[in-house]
C-alpha atoms as a PDB file:
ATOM      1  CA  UNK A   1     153.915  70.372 182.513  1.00  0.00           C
ATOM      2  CA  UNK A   2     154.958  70.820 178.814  1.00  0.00           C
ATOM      3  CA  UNK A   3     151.231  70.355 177.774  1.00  0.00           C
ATOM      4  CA  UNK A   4     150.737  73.171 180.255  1.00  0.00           C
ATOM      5  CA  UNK A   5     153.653  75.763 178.553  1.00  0.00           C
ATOM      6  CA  UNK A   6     152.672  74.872 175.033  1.00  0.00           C
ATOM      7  CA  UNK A   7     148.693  75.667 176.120  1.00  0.00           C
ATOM      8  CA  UNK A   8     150.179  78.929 177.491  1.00  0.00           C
ATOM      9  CA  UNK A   9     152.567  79.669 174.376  1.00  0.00           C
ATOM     10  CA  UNK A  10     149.103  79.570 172.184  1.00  0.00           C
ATOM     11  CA  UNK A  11     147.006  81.432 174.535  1.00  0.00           C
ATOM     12  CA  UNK A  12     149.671  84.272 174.874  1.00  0.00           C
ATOM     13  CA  UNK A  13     150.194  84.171 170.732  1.00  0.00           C
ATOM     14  CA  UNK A  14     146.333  84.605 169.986  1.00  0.00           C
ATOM     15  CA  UNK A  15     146.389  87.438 172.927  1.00  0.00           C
ATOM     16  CA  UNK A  16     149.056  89.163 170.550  1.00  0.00           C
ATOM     17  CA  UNK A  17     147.195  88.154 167.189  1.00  0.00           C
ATOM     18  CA  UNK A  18     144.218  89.697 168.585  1.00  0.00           C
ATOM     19  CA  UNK A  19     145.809  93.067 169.743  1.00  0.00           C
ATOM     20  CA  UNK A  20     147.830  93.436 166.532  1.00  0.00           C
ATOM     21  CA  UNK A  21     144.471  93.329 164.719  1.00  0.00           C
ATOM     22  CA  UNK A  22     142.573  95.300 166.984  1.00  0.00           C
ATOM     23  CA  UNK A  23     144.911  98.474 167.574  1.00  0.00           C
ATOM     24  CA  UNK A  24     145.553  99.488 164.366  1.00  0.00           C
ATOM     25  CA  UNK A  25     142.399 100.663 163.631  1.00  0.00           C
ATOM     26  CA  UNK A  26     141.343 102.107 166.626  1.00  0.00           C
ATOM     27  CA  UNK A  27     144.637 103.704 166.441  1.00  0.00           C
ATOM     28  CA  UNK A  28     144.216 105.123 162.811  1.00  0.00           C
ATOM     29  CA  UNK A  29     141.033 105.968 163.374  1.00  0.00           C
ATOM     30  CA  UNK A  30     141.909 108.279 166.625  1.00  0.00           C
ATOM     31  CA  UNK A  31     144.809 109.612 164.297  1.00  0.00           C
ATOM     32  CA  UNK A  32     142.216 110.961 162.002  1.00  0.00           C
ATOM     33  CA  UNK A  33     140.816 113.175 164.921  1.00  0.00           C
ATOM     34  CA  UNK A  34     143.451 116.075 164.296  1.00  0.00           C
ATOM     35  CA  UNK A  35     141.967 116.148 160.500  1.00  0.00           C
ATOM     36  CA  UNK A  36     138.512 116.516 161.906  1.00  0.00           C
ATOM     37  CA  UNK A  37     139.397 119.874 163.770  1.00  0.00           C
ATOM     38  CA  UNK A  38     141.607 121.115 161.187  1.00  0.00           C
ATOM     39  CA  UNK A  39     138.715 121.259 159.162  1.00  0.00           C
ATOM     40  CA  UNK A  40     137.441 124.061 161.414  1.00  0.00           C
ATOM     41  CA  UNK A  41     139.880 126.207 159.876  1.00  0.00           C
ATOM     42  CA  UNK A  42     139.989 127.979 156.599  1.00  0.00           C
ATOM     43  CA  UNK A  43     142.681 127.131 154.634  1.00  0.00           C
ATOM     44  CA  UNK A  44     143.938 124.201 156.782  1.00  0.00           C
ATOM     45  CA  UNK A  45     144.144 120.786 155.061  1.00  0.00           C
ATOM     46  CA  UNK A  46     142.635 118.476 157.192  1.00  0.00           C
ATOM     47  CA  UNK A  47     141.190 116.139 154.545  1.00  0.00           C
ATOM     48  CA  UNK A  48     144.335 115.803 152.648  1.00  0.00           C
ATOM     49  CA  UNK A  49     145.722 115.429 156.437  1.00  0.00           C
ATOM     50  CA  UNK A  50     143.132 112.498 157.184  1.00  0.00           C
ATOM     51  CA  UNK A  51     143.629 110.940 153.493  1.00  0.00           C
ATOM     52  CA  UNK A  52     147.812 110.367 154.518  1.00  0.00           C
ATOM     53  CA  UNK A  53     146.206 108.310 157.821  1.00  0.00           C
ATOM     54  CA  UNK A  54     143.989 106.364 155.479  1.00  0.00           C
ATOM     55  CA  UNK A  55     147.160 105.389 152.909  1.00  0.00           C
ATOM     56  CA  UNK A  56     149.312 104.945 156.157  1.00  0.00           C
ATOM     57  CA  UNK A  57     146.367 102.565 157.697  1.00  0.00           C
ATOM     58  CA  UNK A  58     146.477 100.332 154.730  1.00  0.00           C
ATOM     59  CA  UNK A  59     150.184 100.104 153.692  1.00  0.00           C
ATOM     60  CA  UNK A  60     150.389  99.327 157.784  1.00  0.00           C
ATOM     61  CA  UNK A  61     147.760  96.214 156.847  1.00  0.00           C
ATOM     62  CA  UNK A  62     149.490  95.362 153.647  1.00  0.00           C
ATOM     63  CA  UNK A  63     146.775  97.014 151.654  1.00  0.00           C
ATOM     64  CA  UNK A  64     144.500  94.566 152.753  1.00  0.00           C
ATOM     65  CA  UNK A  65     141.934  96.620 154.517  1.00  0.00           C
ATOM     66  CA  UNK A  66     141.050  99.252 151.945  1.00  0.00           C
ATOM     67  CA  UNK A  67     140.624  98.861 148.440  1.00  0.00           C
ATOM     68  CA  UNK A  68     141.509 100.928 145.787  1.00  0.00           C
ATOM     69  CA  UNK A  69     137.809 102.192 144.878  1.00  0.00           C
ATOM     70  CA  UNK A  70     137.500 102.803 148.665  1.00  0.00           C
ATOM     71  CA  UNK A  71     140.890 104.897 148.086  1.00  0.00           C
ATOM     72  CA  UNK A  72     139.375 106.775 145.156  1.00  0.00           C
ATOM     73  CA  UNK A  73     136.232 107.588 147.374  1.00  0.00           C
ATOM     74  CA  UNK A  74     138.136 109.132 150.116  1.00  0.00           C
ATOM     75  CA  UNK A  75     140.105 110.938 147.913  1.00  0.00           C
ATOM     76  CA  UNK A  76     137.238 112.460 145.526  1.00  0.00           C
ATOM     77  CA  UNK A  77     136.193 113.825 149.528  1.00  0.00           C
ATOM     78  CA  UNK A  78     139.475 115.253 149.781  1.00  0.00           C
ATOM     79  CA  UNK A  79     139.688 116.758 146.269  1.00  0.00           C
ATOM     80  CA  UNK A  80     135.976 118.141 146.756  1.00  0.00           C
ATOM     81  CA  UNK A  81     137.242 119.677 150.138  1.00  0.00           C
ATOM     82  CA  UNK A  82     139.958 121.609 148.796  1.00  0.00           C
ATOM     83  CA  UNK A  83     138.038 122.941 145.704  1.00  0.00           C
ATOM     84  CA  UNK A  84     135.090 124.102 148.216  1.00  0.00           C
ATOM     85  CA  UNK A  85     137.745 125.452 150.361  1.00  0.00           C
ATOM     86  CA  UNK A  86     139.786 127.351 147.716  1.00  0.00           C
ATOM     87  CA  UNK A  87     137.183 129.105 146.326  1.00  0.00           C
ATOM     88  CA  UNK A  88     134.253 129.287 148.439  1.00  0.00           C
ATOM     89  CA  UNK A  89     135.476 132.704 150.020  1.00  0.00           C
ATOM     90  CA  UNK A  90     136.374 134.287 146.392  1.00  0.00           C
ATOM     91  CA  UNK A  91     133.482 133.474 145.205  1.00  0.00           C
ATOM     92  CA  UNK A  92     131.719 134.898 148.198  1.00  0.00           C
ATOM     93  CA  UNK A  93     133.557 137.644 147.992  1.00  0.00           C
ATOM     94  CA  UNK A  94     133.389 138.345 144.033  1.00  0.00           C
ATOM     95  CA  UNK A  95     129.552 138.378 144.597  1.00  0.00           C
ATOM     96  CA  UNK A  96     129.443 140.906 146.777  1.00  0.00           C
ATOM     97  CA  UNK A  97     131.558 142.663 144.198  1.00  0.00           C
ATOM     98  CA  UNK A  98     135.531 142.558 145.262  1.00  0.00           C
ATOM     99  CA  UNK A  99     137.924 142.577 142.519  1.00  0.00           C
ATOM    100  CA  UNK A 100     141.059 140.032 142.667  1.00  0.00           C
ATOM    101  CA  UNK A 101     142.922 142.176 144.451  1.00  0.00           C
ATOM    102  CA  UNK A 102     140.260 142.733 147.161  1.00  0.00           C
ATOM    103  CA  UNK A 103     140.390 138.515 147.599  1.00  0.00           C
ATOM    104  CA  UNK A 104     143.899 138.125 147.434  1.00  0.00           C
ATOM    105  CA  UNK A 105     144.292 140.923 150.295  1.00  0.00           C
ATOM    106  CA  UNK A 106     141.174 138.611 151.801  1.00  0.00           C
ATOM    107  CA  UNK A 107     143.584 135.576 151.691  1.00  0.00           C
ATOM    108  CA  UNK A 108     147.017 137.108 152.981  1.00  0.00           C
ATOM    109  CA  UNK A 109     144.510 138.799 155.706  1.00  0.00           C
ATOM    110  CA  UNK A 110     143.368 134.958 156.454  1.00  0.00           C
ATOM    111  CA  UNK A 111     146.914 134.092 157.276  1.00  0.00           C
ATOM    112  CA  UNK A 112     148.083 136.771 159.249  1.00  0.00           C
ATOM    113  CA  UNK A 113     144.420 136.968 161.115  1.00  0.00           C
ATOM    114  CA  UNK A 114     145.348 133.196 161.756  1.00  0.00           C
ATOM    115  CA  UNK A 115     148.609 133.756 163.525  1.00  0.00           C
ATOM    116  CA  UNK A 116     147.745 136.971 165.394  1.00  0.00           C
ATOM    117  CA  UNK A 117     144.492 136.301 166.642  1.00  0.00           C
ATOM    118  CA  UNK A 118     144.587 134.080 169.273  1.00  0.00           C
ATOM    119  CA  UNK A 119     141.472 132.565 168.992  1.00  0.00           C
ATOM    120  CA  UNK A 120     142.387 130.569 165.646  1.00  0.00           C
ATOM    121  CA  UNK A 121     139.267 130.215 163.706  1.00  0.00           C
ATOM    122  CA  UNK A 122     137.838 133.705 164.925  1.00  0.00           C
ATOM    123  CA  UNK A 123     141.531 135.036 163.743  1.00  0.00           C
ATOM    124  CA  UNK A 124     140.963 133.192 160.183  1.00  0.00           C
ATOM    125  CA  UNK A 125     137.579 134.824 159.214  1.00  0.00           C
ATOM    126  CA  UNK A 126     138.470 138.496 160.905  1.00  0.00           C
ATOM    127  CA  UNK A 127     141.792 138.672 158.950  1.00  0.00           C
ATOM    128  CA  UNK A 128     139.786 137.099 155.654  1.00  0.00           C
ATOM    129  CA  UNK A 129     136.869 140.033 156.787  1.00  0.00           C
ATOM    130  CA  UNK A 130     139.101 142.914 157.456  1.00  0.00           C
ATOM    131  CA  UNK A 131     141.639 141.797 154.094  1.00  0.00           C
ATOM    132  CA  UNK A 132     138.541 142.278 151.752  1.00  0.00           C
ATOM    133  CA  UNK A 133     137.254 145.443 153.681  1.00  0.00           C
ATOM    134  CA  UNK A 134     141.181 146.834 153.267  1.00  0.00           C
ATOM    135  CA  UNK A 135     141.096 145.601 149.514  1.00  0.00           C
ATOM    136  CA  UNK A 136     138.097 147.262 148.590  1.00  0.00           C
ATOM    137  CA  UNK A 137     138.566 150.509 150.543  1.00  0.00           C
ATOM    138  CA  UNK A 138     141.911 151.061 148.974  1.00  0.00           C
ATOM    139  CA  UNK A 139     140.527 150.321 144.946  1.00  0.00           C
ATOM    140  CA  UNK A 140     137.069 151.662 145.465  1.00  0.00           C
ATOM    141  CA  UNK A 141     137.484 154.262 148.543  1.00  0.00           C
ATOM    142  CA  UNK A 142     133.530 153.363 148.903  1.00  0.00           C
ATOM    143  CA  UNK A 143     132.713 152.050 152.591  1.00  0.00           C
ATOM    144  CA  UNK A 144     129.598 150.535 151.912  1.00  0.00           C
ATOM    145  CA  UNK A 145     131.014 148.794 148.652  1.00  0.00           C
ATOM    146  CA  UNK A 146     133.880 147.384 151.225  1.00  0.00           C
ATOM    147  CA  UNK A 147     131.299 146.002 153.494  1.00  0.00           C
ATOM    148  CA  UNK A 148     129.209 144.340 151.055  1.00  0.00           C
ATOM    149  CA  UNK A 149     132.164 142.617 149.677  1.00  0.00           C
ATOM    150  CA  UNK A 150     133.474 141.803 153.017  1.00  0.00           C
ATOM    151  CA  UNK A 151     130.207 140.404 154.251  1.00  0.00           C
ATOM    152  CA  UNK A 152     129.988 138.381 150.887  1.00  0.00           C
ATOM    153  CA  UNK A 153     133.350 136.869 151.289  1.00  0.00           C
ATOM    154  CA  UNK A 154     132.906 135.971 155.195  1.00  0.00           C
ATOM    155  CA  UNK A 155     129.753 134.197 154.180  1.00  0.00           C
ATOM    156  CA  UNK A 156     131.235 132.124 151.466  1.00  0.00           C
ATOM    157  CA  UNK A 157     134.494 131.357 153.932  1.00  0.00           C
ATOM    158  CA  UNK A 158     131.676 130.349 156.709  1.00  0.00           C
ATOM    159  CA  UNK A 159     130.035 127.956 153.937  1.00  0.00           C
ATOM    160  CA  UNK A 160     132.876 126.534 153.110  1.00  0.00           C
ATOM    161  CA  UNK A 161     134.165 125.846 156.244  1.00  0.00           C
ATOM    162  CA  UNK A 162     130.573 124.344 156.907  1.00  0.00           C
ATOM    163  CA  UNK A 163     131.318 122.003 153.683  1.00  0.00           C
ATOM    164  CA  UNK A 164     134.733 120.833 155.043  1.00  0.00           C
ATOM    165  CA  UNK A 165     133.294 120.079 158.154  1.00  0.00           C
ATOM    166  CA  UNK A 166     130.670 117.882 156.949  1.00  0.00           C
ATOM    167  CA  UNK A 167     132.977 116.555 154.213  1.00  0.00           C
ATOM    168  CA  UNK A 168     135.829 115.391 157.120  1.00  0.00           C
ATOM    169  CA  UNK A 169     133.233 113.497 158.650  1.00  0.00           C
ATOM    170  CA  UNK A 170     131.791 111.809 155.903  1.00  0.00           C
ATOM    171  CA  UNK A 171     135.294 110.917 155.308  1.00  0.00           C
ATOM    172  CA  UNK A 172     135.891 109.838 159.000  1.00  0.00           C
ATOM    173  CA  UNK A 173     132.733 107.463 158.788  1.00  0.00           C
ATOM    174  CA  UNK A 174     133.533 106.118 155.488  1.00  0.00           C
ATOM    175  CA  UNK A 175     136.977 105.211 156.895  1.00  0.00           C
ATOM    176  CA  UNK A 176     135.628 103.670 160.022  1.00  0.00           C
ATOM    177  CA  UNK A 177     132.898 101.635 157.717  1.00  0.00           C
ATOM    178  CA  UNK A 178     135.779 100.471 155.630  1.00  0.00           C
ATOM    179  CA  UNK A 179     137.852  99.062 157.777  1.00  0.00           C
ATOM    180  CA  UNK A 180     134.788  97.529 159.191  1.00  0.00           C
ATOM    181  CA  UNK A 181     133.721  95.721 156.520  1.00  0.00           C
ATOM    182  CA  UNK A 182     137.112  94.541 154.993  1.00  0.00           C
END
């Protein structure tokens, strides 16, 4: 009967061994799902979001499971990310010949266009649209001036949005092949 309890004792300790290393990773790497999506938006962090998860997943595994060059990968993705994402709308924008106050009226029109549009990412490029088309009307009074920079800018925000896309999941699979192979 003991030899019985004691078999029982080990098989129920591996069963908890084995989940404890199992559900951590499937857990962190679910967790970097919301990062993937934010990524959809202008202006919305969702690298830096799925970089936290990353330092969270290995101080959870006692920094075990990533290593630091791994760490410096991700986070060149994330610091690419937000460059692309800072400045692929200006420059968009410049090039179709908006001044800095015709981009800066581009990004306040991003934010508001994201919280009164209910369709988020539709919200994010009208307000960044109509912000550069205000901009320019109101320095220029030249309609055709205001579209080309508003055109400009919305392409450069839709290529950049592109980039963070495909830079979240790069990131996502790097993660995924990290953990694998550690």
């Amino acid at each position: 009967m003991a030899l019985c309890l004691m078999c029982y004792n080990l098989h129920m300790n591996n069963f908890l061994l084995n989940i404890l290393e199992v559900v951590p990773p499937i857990l962190f790497t679910l967790l970097l799902i919301p990062g993937i999506i934010a990524s959809f938006f202008p202006a919305i962090p969702g690298t830096i979001y799925m970089f936290i998860v990353a330092i969270l997943y290995d101080a959870v595994t006692g920094f075990q499971k990533i290593s630091g060059t791994e760490l410096v990968v991700l986070a060149v993705i994330v610091a690419v990310a937000m460059l692309i994402d800072f400045v692929a709308g200006s420059v968009g924008a410049s090039k179709g010949g908006a001044n800095m106050k015709s981009i800066l009226a581009g990004m306040v029109g991003l934010i508001f266009g994201s919280l009164f549009i209910p369709i988020p990412v539709v919200g994010s490029f009208a307000g960044f649209y109509i912000g550069v088309f205000t901009g320019e009307i109101l320095q220029h009074h030249s309609k055709s001036k205001a579209l080309k920079a508003a055109k400009y800018g919305l392409a450069g925000s839709l290529v950049g949005t592109v980039s963070n896309i495909c830079l979240s999941l790069v990131f996502f699979i790097l993660f995924i092949y990290f953990i694998a192979t550690n």
